[in-house]
C-alpha atoms as a PDB file:
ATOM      1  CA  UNK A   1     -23.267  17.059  -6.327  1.00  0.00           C
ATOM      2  CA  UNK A   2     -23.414  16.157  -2.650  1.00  0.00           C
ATOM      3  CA  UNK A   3     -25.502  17.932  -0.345  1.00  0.00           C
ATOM      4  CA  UNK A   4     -26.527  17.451   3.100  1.00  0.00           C
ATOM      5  CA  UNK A   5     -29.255  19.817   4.861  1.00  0.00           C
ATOM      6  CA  UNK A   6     -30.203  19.214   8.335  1.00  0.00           C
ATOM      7  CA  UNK A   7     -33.262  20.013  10.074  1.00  0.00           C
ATOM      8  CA  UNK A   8     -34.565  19.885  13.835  1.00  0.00           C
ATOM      9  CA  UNK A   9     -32.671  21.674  16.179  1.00  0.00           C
ATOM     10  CA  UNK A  10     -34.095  24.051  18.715  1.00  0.00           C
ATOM     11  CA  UNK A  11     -34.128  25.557  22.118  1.00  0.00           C
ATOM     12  CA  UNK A  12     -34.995  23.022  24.564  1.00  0.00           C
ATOM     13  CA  UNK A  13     -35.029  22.822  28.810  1.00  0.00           C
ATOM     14  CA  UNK A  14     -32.369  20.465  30.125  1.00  0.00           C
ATOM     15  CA  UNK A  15     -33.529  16.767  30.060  1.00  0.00           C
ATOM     16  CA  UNK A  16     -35.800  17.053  27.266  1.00  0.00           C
ATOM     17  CA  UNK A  17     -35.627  15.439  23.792  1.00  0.00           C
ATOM     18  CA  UNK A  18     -34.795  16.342  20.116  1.00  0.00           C
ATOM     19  CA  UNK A  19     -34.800  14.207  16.996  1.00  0.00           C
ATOM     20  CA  UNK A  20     -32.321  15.686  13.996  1.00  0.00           C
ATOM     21  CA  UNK A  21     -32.958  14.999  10.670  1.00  0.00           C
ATOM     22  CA  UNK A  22     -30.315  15.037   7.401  1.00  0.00           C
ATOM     23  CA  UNK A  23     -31.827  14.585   4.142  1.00  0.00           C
ATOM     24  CA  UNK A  24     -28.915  13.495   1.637  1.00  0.00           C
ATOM     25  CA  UNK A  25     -29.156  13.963  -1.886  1.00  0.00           C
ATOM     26  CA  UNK A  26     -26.396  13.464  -5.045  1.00  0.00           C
ATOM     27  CA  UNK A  27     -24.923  10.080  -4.347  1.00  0.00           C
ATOM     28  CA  UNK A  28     -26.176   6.503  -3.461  1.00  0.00           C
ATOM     29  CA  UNK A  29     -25.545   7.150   0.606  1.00  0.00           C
ATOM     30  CA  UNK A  30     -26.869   3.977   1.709  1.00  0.00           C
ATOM     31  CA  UNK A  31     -23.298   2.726   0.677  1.00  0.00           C
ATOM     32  CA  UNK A  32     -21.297   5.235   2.891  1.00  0.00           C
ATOM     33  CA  UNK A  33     -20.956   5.912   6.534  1.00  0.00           C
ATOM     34  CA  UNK A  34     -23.013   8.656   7.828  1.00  0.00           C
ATOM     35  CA  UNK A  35     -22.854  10.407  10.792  1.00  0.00           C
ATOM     36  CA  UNK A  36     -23.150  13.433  12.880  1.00  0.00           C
ATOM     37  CA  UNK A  37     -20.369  15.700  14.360  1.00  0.00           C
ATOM     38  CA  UNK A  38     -21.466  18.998  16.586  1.00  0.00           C
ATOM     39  CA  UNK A  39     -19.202  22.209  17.667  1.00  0.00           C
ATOM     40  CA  UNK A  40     -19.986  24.152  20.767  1.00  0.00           C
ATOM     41  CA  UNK A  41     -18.878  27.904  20.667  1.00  0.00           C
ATOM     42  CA  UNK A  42     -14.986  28.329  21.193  1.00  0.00           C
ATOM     43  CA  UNK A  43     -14.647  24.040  20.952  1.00  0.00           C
ATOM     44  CA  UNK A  44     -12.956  22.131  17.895  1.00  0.00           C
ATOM     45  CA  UNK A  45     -15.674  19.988  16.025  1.00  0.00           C
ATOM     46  CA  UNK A  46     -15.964  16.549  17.584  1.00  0.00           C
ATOM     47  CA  UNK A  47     -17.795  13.288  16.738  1.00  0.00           C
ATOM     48  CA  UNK A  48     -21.114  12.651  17.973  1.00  0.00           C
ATOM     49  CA  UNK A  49     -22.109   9.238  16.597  1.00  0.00           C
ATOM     50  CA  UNK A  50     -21.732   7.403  13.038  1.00  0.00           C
ATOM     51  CA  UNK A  51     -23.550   4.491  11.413  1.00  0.00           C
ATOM     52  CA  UNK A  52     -22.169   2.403   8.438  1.00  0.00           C
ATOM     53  CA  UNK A  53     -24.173   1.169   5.672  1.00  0.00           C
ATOM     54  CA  UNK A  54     -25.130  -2.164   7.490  1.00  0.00           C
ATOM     55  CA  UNK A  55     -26.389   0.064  10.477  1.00  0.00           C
ATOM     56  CA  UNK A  56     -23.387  -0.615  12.914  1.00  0.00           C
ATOM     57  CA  UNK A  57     -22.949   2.503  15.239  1.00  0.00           C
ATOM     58  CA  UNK A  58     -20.258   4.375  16.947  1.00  0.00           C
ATOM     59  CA  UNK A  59     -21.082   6.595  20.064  1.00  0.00           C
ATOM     60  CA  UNK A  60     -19.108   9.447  21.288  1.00  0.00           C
ATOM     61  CA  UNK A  61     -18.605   8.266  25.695  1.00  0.00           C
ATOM     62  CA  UNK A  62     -20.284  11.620  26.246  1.00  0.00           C
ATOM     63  CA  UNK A  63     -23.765  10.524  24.757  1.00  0.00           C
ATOM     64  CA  UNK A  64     -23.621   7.135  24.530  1.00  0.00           C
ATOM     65  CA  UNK A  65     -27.201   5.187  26.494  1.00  0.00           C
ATOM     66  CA  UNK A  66     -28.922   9.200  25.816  1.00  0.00           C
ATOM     67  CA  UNK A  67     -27.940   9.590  21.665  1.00  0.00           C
ATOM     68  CA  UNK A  68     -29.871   7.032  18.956  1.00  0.00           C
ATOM     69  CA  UNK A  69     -28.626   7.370  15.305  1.00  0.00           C
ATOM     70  CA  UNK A  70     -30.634   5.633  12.423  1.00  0.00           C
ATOM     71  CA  UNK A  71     -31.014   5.746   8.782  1.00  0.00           C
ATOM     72  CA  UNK A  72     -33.319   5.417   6.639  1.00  0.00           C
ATOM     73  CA  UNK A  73     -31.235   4.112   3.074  1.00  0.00           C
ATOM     74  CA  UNK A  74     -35.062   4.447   1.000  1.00  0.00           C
ATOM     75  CA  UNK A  75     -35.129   7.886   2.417  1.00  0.00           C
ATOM     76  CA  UNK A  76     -31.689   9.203   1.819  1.00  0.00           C
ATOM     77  CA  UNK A  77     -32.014  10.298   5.506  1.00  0.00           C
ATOM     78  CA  UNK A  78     -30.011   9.895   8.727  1.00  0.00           C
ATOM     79  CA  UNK A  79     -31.569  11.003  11.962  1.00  0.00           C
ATOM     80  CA  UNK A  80     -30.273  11.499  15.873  1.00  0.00           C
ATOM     81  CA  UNK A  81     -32.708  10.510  18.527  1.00  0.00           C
ATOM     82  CA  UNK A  82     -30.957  13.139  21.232  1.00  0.00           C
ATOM     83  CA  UNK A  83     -33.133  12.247  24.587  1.00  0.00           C
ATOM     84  CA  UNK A  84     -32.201  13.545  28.491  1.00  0.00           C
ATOM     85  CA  UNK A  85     -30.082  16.970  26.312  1.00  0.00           C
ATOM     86  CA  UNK A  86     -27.769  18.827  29.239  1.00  0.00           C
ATOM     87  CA  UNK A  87     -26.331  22.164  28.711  1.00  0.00           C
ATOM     88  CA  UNK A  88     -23.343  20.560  27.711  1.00  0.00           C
ATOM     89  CA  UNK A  89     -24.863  18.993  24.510  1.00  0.00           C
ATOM     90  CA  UNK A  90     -25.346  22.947  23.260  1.00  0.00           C
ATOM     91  CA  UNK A  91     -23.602  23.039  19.657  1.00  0.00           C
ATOM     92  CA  UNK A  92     -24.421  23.443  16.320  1.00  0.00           C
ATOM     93  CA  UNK A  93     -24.708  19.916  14.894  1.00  0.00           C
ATOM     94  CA  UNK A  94     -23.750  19.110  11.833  1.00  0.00           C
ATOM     95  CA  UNK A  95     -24.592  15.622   9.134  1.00  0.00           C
ATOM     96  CA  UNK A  96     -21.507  14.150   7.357  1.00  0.00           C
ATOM     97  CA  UNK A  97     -21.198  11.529   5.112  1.00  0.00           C
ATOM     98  CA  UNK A  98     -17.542  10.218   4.307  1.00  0.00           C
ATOM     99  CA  UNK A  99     -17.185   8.979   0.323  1.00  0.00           C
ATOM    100  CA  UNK A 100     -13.903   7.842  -1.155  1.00  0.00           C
ATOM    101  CA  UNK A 101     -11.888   9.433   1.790  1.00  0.00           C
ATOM    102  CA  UNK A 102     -13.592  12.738   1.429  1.00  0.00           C
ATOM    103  CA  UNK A 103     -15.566  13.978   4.384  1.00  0.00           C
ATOM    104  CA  UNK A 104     -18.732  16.398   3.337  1.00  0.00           C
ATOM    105  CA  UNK A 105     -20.781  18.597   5.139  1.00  0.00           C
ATOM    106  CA  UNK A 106     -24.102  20.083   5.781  1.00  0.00           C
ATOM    107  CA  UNK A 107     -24.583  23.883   7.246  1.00  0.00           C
ATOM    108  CA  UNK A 108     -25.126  22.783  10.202  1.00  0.00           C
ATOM    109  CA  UNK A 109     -28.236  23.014  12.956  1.00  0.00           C
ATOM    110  CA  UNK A 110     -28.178  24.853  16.420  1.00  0.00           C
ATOM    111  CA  UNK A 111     -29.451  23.022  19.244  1.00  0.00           C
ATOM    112  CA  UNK A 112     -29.649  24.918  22.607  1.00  0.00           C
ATOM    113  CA  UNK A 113     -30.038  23.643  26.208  1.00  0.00           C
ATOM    114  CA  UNK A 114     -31.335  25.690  28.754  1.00  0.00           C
ATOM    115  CA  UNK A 115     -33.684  26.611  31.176  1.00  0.00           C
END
């Protein structure tokens, strides 16, 4: 059984940092492209940023040169480096991994920007 949990979000003042974790567990993920997708209140869910099994990466324009996503394949893990955070980064963020044309999900983390 796949299962994602997150970890890492908080409340944090504009132009500060946060690093998100997602520990994977009930597949061989270092096969599958990972990535993370976030949902602000009263928004549809939207990509953030994705990394395939060889490490190429796909940024969403509104965090590309701010948002780092890595993975650690030993670790089962997939982390987001989220550095200079604005209000409008506020959203629950949430780990996905995509296998055989299914997408699953993890429960999601709240990160909050504000002063």
């Amino acid at each position: 059984q796949v299962q994602l949990v997150e970890s890492g979000g908080d409340l944090v003042q504009p132009g500060g940092s946060l690093r998100l974790s997602c520990a994977a567990s009930g597949t061989i993920f270092s096969r599958y492209v990972m990535g993370w997708y976030r949902q602000a209140p009263g928004k549809q869910r939207e990509l953030v940023a994705t990394i395939t099994s060889g490490g190429g990466t796909v940024y969403a324009d509104s965090v590309k040169g701010r948002f780092t996503i890595s993975r650690d394949n030993a670790k089962n893990t997939v982390y987001l480096q989220m550095n200079s955070l604005q209000p409008e980064d506020t959203a629950v963020y949430y780990c996905n991994v995509l296998i055989d044309l299914l997408h699953f999900w993890g429960q999601g983390t709240q990160v909050t920007v504000s002063s």
